[in-house]
Protein backbone atom coordinates (compact mmCIF):
# COMPACT_ATOMS: atom_id res chain seq x y z
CA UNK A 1 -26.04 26.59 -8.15
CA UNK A 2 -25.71 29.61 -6.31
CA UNK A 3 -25.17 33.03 -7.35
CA UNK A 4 -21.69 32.69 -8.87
CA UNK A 5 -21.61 33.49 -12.43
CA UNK A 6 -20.91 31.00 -15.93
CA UNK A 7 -17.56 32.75 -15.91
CA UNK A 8 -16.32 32.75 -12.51
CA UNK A 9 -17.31 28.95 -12.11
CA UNK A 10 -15.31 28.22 -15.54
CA UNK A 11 -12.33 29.83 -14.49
CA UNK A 12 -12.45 28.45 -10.83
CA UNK A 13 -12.86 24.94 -12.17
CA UNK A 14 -9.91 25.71 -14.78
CA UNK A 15 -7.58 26.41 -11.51
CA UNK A 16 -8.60 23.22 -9.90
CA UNK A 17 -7.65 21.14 -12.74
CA UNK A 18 -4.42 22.96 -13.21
CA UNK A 19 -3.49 22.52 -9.64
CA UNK A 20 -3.09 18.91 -10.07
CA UNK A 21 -5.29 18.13 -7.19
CA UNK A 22 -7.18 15.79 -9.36
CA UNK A 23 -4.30 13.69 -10.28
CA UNK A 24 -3.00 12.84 -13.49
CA UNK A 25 -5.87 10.95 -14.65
CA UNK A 26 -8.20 13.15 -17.40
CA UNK A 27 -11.46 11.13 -15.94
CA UNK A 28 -12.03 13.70 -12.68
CA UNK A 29 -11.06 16.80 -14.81
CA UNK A 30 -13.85 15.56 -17.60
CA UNK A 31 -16.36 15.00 -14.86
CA UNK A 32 -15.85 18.21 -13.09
CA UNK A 33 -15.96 19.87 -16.72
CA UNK A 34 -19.36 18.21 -17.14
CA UNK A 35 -20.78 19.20 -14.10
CA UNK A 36 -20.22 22.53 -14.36
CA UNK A 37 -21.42 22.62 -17.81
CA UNK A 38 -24.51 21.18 -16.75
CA UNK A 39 -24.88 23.69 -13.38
CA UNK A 40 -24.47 26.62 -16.26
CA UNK A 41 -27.36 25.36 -18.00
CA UNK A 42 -29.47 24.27 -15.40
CA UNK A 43 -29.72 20.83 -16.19
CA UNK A 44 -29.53 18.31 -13.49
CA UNK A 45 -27.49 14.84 -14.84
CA UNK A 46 -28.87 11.94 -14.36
CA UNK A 47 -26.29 8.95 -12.99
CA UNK A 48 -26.55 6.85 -16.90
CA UNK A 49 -25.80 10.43 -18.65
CA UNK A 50 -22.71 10.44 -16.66
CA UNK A 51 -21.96 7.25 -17.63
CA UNK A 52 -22.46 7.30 -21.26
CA UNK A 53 -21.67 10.49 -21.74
CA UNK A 54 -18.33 11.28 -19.76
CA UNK A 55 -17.43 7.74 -19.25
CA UNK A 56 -17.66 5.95 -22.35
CA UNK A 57 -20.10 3.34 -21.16
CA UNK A 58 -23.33 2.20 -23.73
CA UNK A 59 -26.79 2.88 -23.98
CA UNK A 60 -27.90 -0.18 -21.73
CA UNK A 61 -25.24 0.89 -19.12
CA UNK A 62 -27.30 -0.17 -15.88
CA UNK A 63 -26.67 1.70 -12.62
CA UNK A 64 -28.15 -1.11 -10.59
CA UNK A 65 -25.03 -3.64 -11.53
CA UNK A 66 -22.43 -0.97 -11.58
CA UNK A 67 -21.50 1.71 -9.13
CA UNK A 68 -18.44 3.11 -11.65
CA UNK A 69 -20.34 6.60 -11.32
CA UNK A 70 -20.95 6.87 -7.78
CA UNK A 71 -17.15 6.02 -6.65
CA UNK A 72 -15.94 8.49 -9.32
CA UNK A 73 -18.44 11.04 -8.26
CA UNK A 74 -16.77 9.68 -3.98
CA UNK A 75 -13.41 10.28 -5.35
CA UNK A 76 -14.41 13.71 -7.26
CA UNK A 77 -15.95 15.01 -4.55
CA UNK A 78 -12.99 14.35 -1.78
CA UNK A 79 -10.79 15.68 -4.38
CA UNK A 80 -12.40 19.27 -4.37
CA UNK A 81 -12.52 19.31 -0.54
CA UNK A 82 -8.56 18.39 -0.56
CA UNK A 83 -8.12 21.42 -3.34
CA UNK A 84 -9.93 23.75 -1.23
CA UNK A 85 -8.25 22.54 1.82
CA UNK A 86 -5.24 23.84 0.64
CA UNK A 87 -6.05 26.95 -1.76
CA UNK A 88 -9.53 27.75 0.13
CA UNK A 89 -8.86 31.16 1.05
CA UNK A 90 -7.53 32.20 -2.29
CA UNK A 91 -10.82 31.56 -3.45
CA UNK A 92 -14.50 33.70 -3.61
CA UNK A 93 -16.33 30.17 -3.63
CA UNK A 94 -16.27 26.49 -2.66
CA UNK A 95 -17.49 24.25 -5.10
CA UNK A 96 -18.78 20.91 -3.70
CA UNK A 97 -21.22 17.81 -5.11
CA UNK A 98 -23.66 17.16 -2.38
CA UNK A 99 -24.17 13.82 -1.07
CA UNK A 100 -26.68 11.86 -3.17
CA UNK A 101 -26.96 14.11 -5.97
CA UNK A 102 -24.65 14.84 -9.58
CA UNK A 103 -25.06 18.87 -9.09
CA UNK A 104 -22.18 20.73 -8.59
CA UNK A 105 -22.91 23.64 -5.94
CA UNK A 106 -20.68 26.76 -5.07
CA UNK A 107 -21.10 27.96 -1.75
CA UNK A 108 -19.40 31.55 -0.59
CA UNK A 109 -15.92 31.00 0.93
CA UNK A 110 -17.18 32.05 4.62
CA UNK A 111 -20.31 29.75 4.38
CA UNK A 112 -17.66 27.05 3.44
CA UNK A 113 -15.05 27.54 6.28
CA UNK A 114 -17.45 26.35 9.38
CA UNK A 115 -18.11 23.49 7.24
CA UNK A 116 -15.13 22.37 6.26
CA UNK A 117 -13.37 23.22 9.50
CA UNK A 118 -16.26 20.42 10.84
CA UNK A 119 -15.94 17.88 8.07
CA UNK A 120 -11.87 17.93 8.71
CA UNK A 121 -12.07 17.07 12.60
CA UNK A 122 -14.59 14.16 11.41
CA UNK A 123 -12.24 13.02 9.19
CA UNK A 124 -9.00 12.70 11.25
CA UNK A 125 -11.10 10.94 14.43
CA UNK A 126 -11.97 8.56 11.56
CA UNK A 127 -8.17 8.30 10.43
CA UNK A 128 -6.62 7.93 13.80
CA UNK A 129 -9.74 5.68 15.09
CA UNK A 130 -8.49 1.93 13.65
CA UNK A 131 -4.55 3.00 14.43
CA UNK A 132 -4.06 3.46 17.59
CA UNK A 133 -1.18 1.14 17.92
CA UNK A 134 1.12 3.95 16.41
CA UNK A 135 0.08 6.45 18.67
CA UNK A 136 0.51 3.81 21.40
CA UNK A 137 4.05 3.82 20.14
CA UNK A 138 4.93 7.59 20.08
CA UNK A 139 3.60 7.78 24.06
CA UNK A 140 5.61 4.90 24.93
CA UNK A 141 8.62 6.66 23.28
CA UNK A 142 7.10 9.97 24.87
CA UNK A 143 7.19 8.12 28.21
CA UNK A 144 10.60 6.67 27.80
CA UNK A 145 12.37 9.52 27.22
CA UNK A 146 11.28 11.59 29.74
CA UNK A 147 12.27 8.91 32.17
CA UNK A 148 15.97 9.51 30.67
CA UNK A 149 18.67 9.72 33.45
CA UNK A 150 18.95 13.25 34.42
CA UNK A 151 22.67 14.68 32.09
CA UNK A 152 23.98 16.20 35.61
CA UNK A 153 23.02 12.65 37.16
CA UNK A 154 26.24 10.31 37.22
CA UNK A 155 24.95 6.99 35.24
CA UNK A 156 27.02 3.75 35.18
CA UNK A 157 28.90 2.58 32.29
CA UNK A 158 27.16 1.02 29.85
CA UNK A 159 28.33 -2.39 27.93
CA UNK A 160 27.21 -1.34 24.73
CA UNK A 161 29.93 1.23 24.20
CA UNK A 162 32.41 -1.70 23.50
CA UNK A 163 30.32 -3.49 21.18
CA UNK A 164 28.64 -2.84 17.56
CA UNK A 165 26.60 -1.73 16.19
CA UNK A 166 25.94 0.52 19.14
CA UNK A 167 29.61 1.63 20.38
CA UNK A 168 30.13 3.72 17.32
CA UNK A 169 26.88 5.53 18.38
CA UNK A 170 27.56 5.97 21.96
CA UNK A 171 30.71 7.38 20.80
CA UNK A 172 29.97 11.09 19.74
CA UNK A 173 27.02 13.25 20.13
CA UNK A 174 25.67 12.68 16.63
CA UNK A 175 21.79 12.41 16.25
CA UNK A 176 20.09 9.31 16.02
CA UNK A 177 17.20 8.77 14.13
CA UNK A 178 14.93 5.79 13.96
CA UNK A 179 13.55 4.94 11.20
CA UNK A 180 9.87 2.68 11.79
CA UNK A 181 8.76 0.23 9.07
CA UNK A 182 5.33 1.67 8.45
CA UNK A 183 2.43 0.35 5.56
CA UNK A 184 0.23 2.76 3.22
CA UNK A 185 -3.10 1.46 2.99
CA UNK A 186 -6.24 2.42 1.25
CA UNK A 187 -9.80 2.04 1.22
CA UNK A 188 -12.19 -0.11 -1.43
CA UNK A 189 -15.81 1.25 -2.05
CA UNK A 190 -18.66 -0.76 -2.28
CA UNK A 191 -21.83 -0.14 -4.27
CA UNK A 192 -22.86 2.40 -2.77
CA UNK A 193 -19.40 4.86 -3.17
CA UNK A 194 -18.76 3.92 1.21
CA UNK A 195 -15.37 2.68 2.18
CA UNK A 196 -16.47 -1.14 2.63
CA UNK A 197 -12.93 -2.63 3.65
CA UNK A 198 -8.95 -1.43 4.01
CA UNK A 199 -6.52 -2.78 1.56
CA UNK A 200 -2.96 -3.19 2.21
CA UNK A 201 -0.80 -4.43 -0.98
CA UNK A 202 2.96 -5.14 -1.09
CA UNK A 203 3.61 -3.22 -4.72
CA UNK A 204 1.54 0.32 -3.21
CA UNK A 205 3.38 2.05 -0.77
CA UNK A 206 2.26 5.77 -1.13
CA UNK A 207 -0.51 7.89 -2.58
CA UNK A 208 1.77 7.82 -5.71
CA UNK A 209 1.66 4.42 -6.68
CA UNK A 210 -2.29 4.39 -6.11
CA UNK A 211 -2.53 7.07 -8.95
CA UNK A 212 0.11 4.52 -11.05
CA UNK A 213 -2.50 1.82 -10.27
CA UNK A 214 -5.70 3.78 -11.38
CA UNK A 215 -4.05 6.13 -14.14
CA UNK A 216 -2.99 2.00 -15.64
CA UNK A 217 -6.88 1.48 -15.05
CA UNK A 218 -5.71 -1.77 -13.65
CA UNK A 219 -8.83 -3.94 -12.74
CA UNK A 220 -10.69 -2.76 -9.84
CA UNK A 221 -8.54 0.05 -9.34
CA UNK A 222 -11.47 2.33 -9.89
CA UNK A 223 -13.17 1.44 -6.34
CA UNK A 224 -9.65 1.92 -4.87
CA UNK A 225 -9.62 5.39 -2.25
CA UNK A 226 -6.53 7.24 -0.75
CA UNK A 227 -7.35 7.53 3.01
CA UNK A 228 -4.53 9.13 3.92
CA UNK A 229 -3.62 6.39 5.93
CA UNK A 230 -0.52 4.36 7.67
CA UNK A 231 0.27 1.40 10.18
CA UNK A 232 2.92 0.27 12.13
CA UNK A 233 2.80 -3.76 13.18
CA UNK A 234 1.72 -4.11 17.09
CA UNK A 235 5.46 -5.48 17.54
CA UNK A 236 6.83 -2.15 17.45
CA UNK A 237 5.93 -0.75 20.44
CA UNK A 238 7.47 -3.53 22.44
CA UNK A 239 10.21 -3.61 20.16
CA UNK A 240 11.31 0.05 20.31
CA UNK A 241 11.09 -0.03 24.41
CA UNK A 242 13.42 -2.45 24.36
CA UNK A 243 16.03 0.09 22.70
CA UNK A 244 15.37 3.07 24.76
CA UNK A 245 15.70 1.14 28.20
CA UNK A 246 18.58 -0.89 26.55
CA UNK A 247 20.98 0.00 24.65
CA UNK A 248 20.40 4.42 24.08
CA UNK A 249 19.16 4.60 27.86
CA UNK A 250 21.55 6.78 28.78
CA UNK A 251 21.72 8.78 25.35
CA UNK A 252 20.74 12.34 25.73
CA UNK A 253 17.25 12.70 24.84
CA UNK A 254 18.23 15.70 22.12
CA UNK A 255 19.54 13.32 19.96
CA UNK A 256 16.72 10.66 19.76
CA UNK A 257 14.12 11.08 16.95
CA UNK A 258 11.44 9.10 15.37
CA UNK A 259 10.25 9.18 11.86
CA UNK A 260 8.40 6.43 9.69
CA UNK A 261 10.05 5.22 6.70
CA UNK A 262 7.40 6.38 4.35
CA UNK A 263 8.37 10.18 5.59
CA UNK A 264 12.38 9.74 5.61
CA UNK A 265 13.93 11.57 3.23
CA UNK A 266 17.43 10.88 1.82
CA UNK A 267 19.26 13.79 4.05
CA UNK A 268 18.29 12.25 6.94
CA UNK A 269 20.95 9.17 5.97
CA UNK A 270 23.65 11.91 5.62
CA UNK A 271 22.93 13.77 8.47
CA UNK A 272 22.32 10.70 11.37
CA UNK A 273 23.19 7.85 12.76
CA UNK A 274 20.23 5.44 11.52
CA UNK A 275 18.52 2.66 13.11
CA UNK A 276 15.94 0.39 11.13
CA UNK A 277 13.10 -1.20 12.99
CA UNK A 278 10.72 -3.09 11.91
CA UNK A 279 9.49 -6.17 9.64
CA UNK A 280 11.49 -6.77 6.42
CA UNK A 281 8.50 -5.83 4.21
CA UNK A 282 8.56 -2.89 5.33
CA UNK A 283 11.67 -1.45 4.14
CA UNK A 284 10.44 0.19 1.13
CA UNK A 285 13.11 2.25 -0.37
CA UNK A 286 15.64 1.05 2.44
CA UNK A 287 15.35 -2.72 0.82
CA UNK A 288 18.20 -2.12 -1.80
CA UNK A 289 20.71 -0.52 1.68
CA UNK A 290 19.63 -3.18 3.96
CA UNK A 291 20.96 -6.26 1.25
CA UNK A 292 23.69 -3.85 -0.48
CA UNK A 293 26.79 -6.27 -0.14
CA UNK A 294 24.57 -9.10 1.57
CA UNK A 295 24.90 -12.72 0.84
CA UNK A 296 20.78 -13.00 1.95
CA UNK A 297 18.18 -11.86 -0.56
CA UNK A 298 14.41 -11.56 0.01
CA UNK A 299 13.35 -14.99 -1.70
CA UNK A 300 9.91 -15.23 -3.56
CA UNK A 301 8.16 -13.40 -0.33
CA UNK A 302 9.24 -11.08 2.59
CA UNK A 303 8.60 -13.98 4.55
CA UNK A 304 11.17 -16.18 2.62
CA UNK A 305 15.21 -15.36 2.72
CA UNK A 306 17.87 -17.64 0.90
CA UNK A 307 21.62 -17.21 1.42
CA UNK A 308 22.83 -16.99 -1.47
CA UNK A 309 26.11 -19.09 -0.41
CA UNK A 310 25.08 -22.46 0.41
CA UNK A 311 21.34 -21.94 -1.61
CA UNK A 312 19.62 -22.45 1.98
CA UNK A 313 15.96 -21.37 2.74
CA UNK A 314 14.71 -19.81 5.75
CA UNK A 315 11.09 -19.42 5.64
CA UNK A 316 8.45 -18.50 8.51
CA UNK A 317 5.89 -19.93 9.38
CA UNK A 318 4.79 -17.78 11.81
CA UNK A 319 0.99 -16.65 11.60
CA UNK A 320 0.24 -19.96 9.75
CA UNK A 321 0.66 -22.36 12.57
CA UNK A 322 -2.07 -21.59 14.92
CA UNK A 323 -1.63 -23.13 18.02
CA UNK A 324 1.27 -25.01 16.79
CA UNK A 325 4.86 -24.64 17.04
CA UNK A 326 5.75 -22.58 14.76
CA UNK A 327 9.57 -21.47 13.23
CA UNK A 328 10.47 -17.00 12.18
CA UNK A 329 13.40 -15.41 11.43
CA UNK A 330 15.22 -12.04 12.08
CA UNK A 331 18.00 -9.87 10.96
CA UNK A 332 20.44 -7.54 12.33
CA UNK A 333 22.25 -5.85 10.16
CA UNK A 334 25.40 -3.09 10.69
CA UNK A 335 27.75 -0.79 8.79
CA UNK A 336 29.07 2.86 8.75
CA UNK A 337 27.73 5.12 5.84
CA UNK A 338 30.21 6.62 3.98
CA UNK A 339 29.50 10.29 6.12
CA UNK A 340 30.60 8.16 8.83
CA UNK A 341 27.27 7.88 10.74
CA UNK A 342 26.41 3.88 11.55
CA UNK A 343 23.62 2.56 9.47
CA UNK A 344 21.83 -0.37 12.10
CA UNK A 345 18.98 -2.74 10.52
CA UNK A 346 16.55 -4.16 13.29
CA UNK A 347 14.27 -6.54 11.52
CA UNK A 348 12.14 -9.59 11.36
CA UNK A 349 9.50 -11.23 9.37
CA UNK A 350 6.89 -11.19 12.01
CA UNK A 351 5.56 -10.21 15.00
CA UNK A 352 7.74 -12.72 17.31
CA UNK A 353 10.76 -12.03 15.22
CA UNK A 354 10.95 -8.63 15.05
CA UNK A 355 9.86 -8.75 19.16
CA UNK A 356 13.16 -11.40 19.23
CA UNK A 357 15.52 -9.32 17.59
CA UNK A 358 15.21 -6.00 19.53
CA UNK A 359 16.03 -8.44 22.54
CA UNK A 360 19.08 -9.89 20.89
CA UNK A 361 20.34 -6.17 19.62
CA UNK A 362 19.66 -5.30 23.45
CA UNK A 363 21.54 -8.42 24.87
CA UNK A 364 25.35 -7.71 24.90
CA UNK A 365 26.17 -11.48 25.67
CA UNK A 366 24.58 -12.00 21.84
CA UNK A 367 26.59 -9.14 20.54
CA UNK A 368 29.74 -10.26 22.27
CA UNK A 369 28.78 -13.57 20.54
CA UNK A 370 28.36 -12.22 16.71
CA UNK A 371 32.09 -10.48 17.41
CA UNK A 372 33.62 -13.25 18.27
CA UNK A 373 32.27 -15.27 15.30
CA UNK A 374 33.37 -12.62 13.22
CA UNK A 375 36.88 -12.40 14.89
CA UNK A 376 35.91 -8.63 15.34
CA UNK A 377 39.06 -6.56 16.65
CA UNK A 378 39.89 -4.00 18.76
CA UNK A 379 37.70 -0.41 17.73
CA UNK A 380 37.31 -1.72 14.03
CA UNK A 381 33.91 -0.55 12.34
CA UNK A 382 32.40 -3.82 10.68
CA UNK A 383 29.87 -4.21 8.08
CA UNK A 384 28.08 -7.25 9.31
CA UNK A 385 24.62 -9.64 9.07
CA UNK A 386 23.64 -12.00 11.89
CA UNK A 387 20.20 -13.87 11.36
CA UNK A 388 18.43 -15.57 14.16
CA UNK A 389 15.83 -18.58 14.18
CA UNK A 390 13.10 -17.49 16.20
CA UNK A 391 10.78 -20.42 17.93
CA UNK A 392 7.51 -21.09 19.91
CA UNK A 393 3.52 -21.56 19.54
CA UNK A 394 0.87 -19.94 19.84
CA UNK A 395 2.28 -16.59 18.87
CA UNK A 396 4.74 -16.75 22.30
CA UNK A 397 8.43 -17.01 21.57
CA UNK A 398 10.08 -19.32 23.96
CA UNK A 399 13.89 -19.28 22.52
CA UNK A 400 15.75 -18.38 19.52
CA UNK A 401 19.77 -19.54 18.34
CA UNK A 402 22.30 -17.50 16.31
CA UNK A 403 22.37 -19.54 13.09
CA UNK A 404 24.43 -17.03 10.58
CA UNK A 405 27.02 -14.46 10.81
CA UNK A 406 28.50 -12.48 7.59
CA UNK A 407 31.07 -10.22 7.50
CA UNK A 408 29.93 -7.75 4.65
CA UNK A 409 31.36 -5.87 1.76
CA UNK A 410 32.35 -1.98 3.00
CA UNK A 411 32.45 -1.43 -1.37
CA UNK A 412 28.47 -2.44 -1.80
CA UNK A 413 27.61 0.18 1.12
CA UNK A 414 29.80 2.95 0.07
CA UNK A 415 28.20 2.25 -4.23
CA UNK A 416 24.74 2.48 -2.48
CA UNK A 417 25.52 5.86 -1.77
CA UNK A 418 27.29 6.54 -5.06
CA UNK A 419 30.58 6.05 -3.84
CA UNK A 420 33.24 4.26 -6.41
């Protein structure tokens, strides 16, 4: 401990619990508690005292066959740094567990800052190290853009503006905003408190839902670590160039914006047209405004749709084939919100599916196509679903067919929103 006094490291650990920065569970709170109780007193815990006496655990608790402590203690000590991260230079001290050791230390506020300022560039090479397909993405995007026609240039008239869902964008000067199907992810310790593996599961999607997970002390939740962390499938990138060169090439570049779905807020529905891409799992809070008014429905995985006409199945296969032939799916899905923006779903199960789809929403033979089966007249808005059967080997797509068309409700959209 350093020269902070029993009072000033009471109250200081008092504000750190209160700021919530621990989460809801009473475990980190009742550790730091501990700790500090133990710094004012000079005693140094031992890892079993921790365990029997803050965790609950019993007398022959061995610390050999379980790491419980040492991934608290991980977790605990992350937790302070994130505190101090944000409230650092309201406070005298930084308290911090060293590496190895159950002491807490407090270390003057300047001493901290070089440190810290250190530990947080470490940290986000780390995050951005394993996902640089998302950054490949914003460049490309980057890239795109700034190869835009010039707005005094004259540019030839483009075929989307006759044909949906894109004409009722290229129609005004309304933003567009597209919306990327991205995937929370966090780390699992191993014995000894390091991040041994990443873990991606379909029921936690934020930072939120982890706490949900570990608050419900739901089996091996307690190894479970908040990175901080997102992905966006390697489809993407190809996916989205398709849309800038295609269909909003000529767009002015003002009105193009990217944001994943995990950041979207519900304004941004209101306030822009919207376009979807990305894999049908990775709709998250979209799921219920993709299928509002749909006669599809995600069947027992986002791999699986049935049409809930006829009681058909269309499930992919795609991953699980190898080097065989294998069989996806994809969706593109249209209508106008009730603010009068246009609401555009770009999806697929997979990889080649999604990579299908953006060059079927780019292709204004296959758009002229889904009108026609829909009888689509004149300037008419339509709410509408086409799915496409995607097929090849070997992860290449070689062709795909337009197997279902759907004109859909305009009343399920407009309820979505809250609308009668």
């Amino acid at each position: 401990m350093s020269i902070i006094q029993p009072e000033e490291l009471q109250a200081l650990v008092q504000r750190i619990i209160k700021s919530g920065e621990l989460g809801r569970s009473r475990t980190y709170s009742d550790i730091l508690n501990y700790l500090a109780d133990c710094a004012v007193s000079g005693n140094t815990p031992k890892e079993v005292a921790i365990a029997i006496d803050v965790l609950g655990r019993e007398n022959d608790f061995d610390v050999g066959k379980d790491s419980i402590v040492r991934v608290h203690i991980y977790h605990l000590r992350n937790k302070l740094k994130a505190y101090f991260s944000k409230y650092g230079r309201q406070e005298k001290y930084h308290l911090d567990i060293p590496k190895g050791q159950y002491i807490l230390t407090a270390i003057p506020a300047n001493e901290a800052d070089g440190e810290q300022a250190a530990s947080i560039s470490s940290r986000r090479r780390e995050a951005m190290t394993p996902w640089l397909a998302a950054l490949a993405v914003l460049l490309l995007f980057l890239n795109l853009v700034f190869q835009l026609e010039d707005d005094s240039a004259e540019v030839p008239d483009s075929p989307f503006v006759l044909l949906s869902p894109w004409k009722e964008m290229l129609d005004d000067t309304s933003p567009i905003l597209i919306l990327v199907g991205d995937y929370f992810i966090f780390g699992e310790m191993n014995a000894q408190g390091d991040v041994d593996r990443l873990v991606r599961e379909f029921d936690v999607n934020s930072s939120e839902d982890l706490n949900l997970l570990q608050d419900g002390r739901v089996a091996g939740s307690e190894l479970y670590y908040d990175l901080g962390l997102n992905y966006i499938p390697s489809s993407t990138a190809f996916a989205l160039s398709r849309l800038i060169t295609g269909p909003l090439h000529n767009i002015d570049s003002n009105r193009l914006n990217v944001k994943l779905v995990s950041d979207y807020s519900t304004a941004d529905l209101a306030n822009n047209h919207i376009v979807y891409l990305g894999y049908l799992s990775g709709l998250q809070e979209l799921y219920a405004l993709m299928f509002a008014g749909s006669s599809l429905e995600i069947g027992d995985t986002y791999d699986e749709l049935s049409n809930l006409q006829n009681g058909e199945y269309y499930i992919s296969n795609s991953g699980l084939s190898g080097p065989d032939a294998f069989k996806d799916f994809s969706l593109l899905v249209s209508f106008p919100s009730p603010s009068g923006h246009q609401i555009s779903m770009i999806s697929g199960m997979r990889d080649e599916s999604l990579i299908n789809i953006a060059q079927q929403a780019s292709d204004p033979q296959v758009l002229s196509q889904i009108e026609q089966n829909l009888e689509q007249v004149g300037d008419e808005s339509i709410h509408f679903e086409a799915l496409f059967e995607v097929f090849g080997f070997d992860n290449t797509n070689f062709n795909s067919r337009l197997i279902y068309t759907y004109k859909r409700d305009p009343l399920a959209v407009q309820g979505f929103f809250g609308g009668n």
